[in-house]
Structures are given as structure tokens and as C-alpha cells.
PDB file of N, CA and C in Angstrom:
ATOM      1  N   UNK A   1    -105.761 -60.005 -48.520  1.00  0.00           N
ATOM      2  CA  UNK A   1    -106.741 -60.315 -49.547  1.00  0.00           C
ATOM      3  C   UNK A   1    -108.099 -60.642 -48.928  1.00  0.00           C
ATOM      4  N   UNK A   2    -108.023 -61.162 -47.926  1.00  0.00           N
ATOM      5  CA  UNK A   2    -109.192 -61.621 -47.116  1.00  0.00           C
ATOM      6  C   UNK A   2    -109.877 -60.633 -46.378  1.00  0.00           C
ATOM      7  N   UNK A   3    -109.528 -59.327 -46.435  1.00  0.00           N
ATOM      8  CA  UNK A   3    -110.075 -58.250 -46.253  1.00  0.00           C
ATOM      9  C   UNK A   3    -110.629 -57.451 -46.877  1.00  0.00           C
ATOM     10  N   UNK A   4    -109.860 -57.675 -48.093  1.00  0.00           N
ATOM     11  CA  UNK A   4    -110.611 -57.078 -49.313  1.00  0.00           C
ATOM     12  C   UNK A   4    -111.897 -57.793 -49.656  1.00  0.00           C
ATOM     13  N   UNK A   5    -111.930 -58.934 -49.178  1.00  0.00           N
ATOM     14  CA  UNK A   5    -113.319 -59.741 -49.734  1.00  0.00           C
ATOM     15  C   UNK A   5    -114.250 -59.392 -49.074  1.00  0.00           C
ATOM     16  N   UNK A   6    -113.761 -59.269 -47.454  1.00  0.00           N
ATOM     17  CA  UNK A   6    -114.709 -58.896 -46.567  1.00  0.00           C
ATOM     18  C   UNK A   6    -115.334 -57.278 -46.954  1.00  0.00           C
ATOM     19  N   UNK A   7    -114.908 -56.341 -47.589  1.00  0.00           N
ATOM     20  CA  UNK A   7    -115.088 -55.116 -47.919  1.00  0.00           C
ATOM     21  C   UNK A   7    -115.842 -55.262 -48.913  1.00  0.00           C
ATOM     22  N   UNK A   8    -115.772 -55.362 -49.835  1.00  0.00           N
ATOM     23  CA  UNK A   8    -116.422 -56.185 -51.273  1.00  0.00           C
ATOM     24  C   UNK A   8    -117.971 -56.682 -50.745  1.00  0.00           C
ATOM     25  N   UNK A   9    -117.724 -57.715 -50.452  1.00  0.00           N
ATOM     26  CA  UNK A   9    -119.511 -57.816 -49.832  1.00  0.00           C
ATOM     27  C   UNK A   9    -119.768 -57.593 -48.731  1.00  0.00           C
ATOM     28  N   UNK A  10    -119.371 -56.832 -47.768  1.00  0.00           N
ATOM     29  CA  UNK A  10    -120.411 -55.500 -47.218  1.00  0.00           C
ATOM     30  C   UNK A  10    -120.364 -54.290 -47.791  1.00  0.00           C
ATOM     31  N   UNK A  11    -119.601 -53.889 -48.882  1.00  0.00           N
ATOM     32  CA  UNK A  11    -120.132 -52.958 -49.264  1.00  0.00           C
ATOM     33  C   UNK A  11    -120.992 -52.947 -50.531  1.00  0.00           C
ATOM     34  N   UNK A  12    -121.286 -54.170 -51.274  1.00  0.00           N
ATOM     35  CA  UNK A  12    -122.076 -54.812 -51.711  1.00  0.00           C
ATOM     36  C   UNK A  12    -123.962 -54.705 -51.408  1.00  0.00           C
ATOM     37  N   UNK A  13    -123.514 -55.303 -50.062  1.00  0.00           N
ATOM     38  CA  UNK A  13    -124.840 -55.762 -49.383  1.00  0.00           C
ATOM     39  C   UNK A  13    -124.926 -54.444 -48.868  1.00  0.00           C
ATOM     40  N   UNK A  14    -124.526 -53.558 -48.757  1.00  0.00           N
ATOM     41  CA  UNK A  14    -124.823 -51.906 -48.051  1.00  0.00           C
ATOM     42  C   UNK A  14    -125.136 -51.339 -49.229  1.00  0.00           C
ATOM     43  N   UNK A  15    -124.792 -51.343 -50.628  1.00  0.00           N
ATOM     44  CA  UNK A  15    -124.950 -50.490 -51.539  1.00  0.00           C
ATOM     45  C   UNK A  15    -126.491 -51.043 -51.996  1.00  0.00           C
ATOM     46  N   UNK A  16    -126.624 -52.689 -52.132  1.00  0.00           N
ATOM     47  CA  UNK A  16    -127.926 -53.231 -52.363  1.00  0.00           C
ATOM     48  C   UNK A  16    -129.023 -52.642 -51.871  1.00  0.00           C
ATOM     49  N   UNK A  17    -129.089 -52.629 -49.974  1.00  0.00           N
ATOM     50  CA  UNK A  17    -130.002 -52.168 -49.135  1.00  0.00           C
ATOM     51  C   UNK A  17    -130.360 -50.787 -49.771  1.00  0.00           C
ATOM     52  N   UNK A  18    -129.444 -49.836 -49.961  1.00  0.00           N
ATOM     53  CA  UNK A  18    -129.913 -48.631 -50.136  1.00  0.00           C
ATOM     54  C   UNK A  18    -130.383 -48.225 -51.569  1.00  0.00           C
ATOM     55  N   UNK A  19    -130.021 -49.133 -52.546  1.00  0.00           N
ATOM     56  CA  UNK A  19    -130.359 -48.655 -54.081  1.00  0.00           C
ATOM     57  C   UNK A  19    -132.326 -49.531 -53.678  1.00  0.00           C
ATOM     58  N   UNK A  20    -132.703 -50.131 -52.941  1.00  0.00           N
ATOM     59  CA  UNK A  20    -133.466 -50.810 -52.696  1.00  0.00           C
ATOM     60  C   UNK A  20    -134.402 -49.606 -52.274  1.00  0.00           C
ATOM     61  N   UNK A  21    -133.987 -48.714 -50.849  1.00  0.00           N
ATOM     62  CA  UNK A  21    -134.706 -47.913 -50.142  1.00  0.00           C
ATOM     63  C   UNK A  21    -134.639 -46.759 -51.324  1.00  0.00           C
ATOM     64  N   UNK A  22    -133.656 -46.382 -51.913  1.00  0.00           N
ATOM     65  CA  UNK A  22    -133.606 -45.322 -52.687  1.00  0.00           C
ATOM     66  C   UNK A  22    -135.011 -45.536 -54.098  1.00  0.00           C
ATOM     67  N   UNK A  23    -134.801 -46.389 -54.405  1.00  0.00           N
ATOM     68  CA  UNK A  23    -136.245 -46.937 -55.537  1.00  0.00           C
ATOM     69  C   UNK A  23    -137.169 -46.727 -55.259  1.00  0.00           C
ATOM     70  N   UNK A  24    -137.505 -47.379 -54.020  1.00  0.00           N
ATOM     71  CA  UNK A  24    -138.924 -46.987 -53.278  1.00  0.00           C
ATOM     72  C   UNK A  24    -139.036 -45.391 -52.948  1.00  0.00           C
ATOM     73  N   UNK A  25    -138.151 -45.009 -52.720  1.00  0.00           N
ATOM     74  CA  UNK A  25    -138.329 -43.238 -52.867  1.00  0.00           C
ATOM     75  C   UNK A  25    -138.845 -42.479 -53.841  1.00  0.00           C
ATOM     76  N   UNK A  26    -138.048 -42.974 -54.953  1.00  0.00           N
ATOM     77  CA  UNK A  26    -138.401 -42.609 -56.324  1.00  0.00           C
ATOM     78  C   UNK A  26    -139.594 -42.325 -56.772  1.00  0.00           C
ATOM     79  N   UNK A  27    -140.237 -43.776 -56.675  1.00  0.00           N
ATOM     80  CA  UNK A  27    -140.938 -44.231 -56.961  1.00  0.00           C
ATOM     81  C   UNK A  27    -142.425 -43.601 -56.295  1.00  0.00           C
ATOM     82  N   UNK A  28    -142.270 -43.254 -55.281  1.00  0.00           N
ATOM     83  CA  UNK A  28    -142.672 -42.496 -54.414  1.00  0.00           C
ATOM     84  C   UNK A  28    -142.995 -41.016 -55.408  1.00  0.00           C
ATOM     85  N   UNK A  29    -141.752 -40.372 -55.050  1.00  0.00           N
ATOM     86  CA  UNK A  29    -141.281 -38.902 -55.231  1.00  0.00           C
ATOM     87  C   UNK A  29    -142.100 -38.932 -57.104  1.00  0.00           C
ATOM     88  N   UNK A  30    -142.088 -39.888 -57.734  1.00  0.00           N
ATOM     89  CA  UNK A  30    -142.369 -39.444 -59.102  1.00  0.00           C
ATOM     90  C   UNK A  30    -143.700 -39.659 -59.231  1.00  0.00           C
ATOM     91  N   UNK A  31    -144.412 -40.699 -57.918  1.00  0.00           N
ATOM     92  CA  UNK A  31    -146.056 -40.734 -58.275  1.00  0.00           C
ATOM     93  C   UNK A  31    -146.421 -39.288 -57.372  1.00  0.00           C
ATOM     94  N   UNK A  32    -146.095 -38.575 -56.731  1.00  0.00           N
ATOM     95  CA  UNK A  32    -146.389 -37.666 -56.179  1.00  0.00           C
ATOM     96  C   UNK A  32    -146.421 -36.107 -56.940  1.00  0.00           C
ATOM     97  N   UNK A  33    -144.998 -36.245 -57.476  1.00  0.00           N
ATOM     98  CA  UNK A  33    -144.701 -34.642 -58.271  1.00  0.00           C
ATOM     99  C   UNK A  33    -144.201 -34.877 -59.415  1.00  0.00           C
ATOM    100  N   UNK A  34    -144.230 -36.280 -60.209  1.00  0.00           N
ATOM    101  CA  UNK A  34    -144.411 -36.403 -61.332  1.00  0.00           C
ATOM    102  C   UNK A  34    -143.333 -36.591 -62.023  1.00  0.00           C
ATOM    103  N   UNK A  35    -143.027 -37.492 -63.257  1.00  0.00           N
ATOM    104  CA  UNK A  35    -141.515 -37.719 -63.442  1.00  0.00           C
ATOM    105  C   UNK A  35    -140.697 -36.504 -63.845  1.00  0.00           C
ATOM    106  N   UNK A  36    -140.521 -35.160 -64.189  1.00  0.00           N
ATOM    107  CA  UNK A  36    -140.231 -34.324 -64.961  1.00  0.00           C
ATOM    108  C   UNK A  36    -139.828 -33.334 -63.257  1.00  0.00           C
ATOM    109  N   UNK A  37    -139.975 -33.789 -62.331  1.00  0.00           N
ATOM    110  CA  UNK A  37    -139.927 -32.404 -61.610  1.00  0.00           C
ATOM    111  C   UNK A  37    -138.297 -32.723 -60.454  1.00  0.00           C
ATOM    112  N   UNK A  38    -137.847 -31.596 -60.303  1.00  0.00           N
ATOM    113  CA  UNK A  38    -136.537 -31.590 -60.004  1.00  0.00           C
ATOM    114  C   UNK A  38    -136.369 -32.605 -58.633  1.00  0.00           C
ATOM    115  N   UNK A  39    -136.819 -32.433 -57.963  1.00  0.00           N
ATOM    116  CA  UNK A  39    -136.571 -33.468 -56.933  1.00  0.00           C
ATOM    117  C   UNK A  39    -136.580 -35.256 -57.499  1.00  0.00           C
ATOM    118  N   UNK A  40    -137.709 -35.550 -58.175  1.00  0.00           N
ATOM    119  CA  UNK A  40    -137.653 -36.868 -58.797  1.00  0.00           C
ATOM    120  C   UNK A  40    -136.301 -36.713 -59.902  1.00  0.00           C
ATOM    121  N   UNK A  41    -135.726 -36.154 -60.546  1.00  0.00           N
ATOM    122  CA  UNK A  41    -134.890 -36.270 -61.606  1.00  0.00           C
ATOM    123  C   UNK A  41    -132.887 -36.036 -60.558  1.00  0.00           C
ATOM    124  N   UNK A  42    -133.213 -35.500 -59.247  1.00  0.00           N
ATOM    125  CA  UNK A  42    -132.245 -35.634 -58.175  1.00  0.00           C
ATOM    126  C   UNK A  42    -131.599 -37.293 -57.674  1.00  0.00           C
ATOM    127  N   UNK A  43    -133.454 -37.392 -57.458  1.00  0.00           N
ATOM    128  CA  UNK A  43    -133.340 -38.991 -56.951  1.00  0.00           C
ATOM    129  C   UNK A  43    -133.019 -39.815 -57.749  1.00  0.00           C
ATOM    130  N   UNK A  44    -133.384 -39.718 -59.075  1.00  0.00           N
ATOM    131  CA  UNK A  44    -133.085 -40.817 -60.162  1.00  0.00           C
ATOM    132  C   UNK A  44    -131.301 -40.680 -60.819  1.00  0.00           C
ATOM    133  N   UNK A  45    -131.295 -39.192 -60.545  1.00  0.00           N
ATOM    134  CA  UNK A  45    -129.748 -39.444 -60.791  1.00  0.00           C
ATOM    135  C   UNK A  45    -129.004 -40.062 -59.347  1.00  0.00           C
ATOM    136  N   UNK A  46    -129.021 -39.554 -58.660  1.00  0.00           N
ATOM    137  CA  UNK A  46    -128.373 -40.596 -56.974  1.00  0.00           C
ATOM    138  C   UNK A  46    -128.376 -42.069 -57.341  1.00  0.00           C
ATOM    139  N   UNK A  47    -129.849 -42.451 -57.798  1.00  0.00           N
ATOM    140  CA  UNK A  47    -130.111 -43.622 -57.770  1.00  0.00           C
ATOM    141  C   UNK A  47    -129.076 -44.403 -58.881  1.00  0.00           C
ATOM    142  N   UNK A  48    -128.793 -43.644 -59.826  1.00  0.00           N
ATOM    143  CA  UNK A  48    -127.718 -43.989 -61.151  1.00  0.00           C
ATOM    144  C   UNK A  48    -126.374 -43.962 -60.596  1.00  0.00           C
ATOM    145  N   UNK A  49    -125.906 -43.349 -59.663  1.00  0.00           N
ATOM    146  CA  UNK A  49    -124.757 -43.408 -58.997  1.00  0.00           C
ATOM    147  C   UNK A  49    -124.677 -44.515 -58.125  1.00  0.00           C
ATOM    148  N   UNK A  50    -125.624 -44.688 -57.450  1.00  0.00           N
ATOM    149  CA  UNK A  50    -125.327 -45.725 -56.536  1.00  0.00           C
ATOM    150  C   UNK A  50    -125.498 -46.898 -57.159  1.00  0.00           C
ATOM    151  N   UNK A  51    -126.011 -47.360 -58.426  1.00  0.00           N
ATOM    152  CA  UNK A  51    -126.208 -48.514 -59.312  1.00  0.00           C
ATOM    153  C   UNK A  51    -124.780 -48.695 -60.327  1.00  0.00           C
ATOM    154  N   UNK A  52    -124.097 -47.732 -60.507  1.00  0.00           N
ATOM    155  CA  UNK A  52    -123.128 -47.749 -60.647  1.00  0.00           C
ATOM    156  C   UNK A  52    -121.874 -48.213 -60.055  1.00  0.00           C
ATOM    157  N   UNK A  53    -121.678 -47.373 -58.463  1.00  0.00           N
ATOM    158  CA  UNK A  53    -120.782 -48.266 -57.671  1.00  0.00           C
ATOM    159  C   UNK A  53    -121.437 -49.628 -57.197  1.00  0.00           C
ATOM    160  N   UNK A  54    -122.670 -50.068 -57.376  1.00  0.00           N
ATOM    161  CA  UNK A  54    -122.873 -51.051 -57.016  1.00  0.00           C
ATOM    162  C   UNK A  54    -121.881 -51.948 -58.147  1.00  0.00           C
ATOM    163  N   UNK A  55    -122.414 -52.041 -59.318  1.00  0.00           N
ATOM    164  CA  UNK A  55    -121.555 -52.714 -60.257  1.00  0.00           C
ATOM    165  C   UNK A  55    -120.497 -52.722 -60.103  1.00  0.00           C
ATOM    166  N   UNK A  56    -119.345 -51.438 -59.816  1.00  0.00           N
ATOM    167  CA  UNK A  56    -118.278 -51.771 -59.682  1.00  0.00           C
ATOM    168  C   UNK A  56    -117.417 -52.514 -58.467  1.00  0.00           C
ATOM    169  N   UNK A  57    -118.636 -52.384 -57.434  1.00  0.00           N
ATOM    170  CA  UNK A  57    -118.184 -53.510 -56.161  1.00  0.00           C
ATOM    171  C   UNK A  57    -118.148 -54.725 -57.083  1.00  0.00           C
ATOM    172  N   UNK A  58    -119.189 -55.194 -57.521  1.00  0.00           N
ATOM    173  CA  UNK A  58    -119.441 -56.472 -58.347  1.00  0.00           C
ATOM    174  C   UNK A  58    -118.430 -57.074 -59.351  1.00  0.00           C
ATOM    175  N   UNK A  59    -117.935 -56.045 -59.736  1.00  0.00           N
ATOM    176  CA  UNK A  59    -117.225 -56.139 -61.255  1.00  0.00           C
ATOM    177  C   UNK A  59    -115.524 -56.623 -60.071  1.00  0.00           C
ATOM    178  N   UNK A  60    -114.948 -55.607 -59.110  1.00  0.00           N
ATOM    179  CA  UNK A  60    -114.321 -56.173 -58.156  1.00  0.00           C
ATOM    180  C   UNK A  60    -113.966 -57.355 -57.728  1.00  0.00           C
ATOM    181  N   UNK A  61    -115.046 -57.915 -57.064  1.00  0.00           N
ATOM    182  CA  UNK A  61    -115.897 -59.142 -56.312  1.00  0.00           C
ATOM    183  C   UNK A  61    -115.563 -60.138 -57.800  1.00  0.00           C
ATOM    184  N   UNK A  62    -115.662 -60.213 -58.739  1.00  0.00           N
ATOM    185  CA  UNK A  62    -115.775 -61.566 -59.568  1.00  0.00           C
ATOM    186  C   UNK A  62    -114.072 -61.248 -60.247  1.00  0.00           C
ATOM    187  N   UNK A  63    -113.690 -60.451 -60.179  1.00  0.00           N
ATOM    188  CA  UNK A  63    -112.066 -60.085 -60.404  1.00  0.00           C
ATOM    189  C   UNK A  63    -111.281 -60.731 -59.567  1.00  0.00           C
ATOM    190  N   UNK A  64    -111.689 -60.187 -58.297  1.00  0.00           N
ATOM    191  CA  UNK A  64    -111.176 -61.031 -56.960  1.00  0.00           C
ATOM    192  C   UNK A  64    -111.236 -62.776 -56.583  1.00  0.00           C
ATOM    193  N   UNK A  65    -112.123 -63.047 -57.243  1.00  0.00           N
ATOM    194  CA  UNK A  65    -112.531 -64.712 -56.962  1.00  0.00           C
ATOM    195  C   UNK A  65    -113.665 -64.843 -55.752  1.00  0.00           C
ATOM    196  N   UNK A  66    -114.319 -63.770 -55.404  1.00  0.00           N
ATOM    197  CA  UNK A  66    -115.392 -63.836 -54.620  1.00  0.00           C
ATOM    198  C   UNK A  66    -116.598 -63.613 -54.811  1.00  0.00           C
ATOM    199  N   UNK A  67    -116.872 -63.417 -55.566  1.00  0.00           N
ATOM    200  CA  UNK A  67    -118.336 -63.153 -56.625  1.00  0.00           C
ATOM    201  C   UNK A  67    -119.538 -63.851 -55.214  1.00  0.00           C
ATOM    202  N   UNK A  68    -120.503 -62.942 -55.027  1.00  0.00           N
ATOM    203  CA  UNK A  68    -121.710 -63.510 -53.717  1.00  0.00           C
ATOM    204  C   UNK A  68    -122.586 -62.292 -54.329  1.00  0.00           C
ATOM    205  N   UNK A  69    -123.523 -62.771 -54.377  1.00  0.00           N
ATOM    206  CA  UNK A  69    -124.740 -62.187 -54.168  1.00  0.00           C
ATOM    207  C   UNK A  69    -125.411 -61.732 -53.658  1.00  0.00           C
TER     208      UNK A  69
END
């Protein structure tokens, strides 16, 4: 069980870091070529995936009795 926790928040804190770097991409990619154009609408879906398993680490994590931030 104590491994599973340990998995849970690093993969937590790994999914955080990158939905973080992935935003700033976006964000990027859509002031550049505009929200409507295929590369920005790539990134924003990735970005929906990885905000997704983020939650479900989370949803995990407070199932488990380890809920961290």
C-alpha cells in the first residue's frame, strides 16, 4: 500500500509539472497561430488528457487515504 502512495504523488507531482509546461505552450501556440488552428486545438486536446489523468491520480490519492497536494 505504501507504494501505491508513493506512485500516486509522483505521479501527481509529474502530471502537475507538465500540465503546467504544457499551458504555457498553449498559450504560446494560440497567441501565435491563433485559437482555431490545428496545432493549438492538438495542444489543447493533450492538455485535456493530461488534466484528466491528473484528476484521476487525485480522485485515487483521496480513495487511498493520501490526498497531498
Amino acid at each position: 500500500m505504501e507504494k501505491t502512495n508513493q506512485y500516486l504523488i509522483l505521479a501527481s507531482a509529474h502530471l502537475s509539472r507538465n500540465i503546467f509546461i504544457l499551458r504555457e505552450q498553449l498559450m504560446q501556440c494560440a497567441k501565435q497561430n491563433g485559437m482555431n488552428h490545428p496545432e493549438t486545438i492538438r495542444q489543447s486536446q493533450l492538455l485535456d488528457k493530461l488534466i484528466y489523468e491528473y484528476q484521476l491520480v487525485m480522485l485515487a490519492q483521496s480513495k487511498d487515504g493520501s490526498f497531498h497536494d
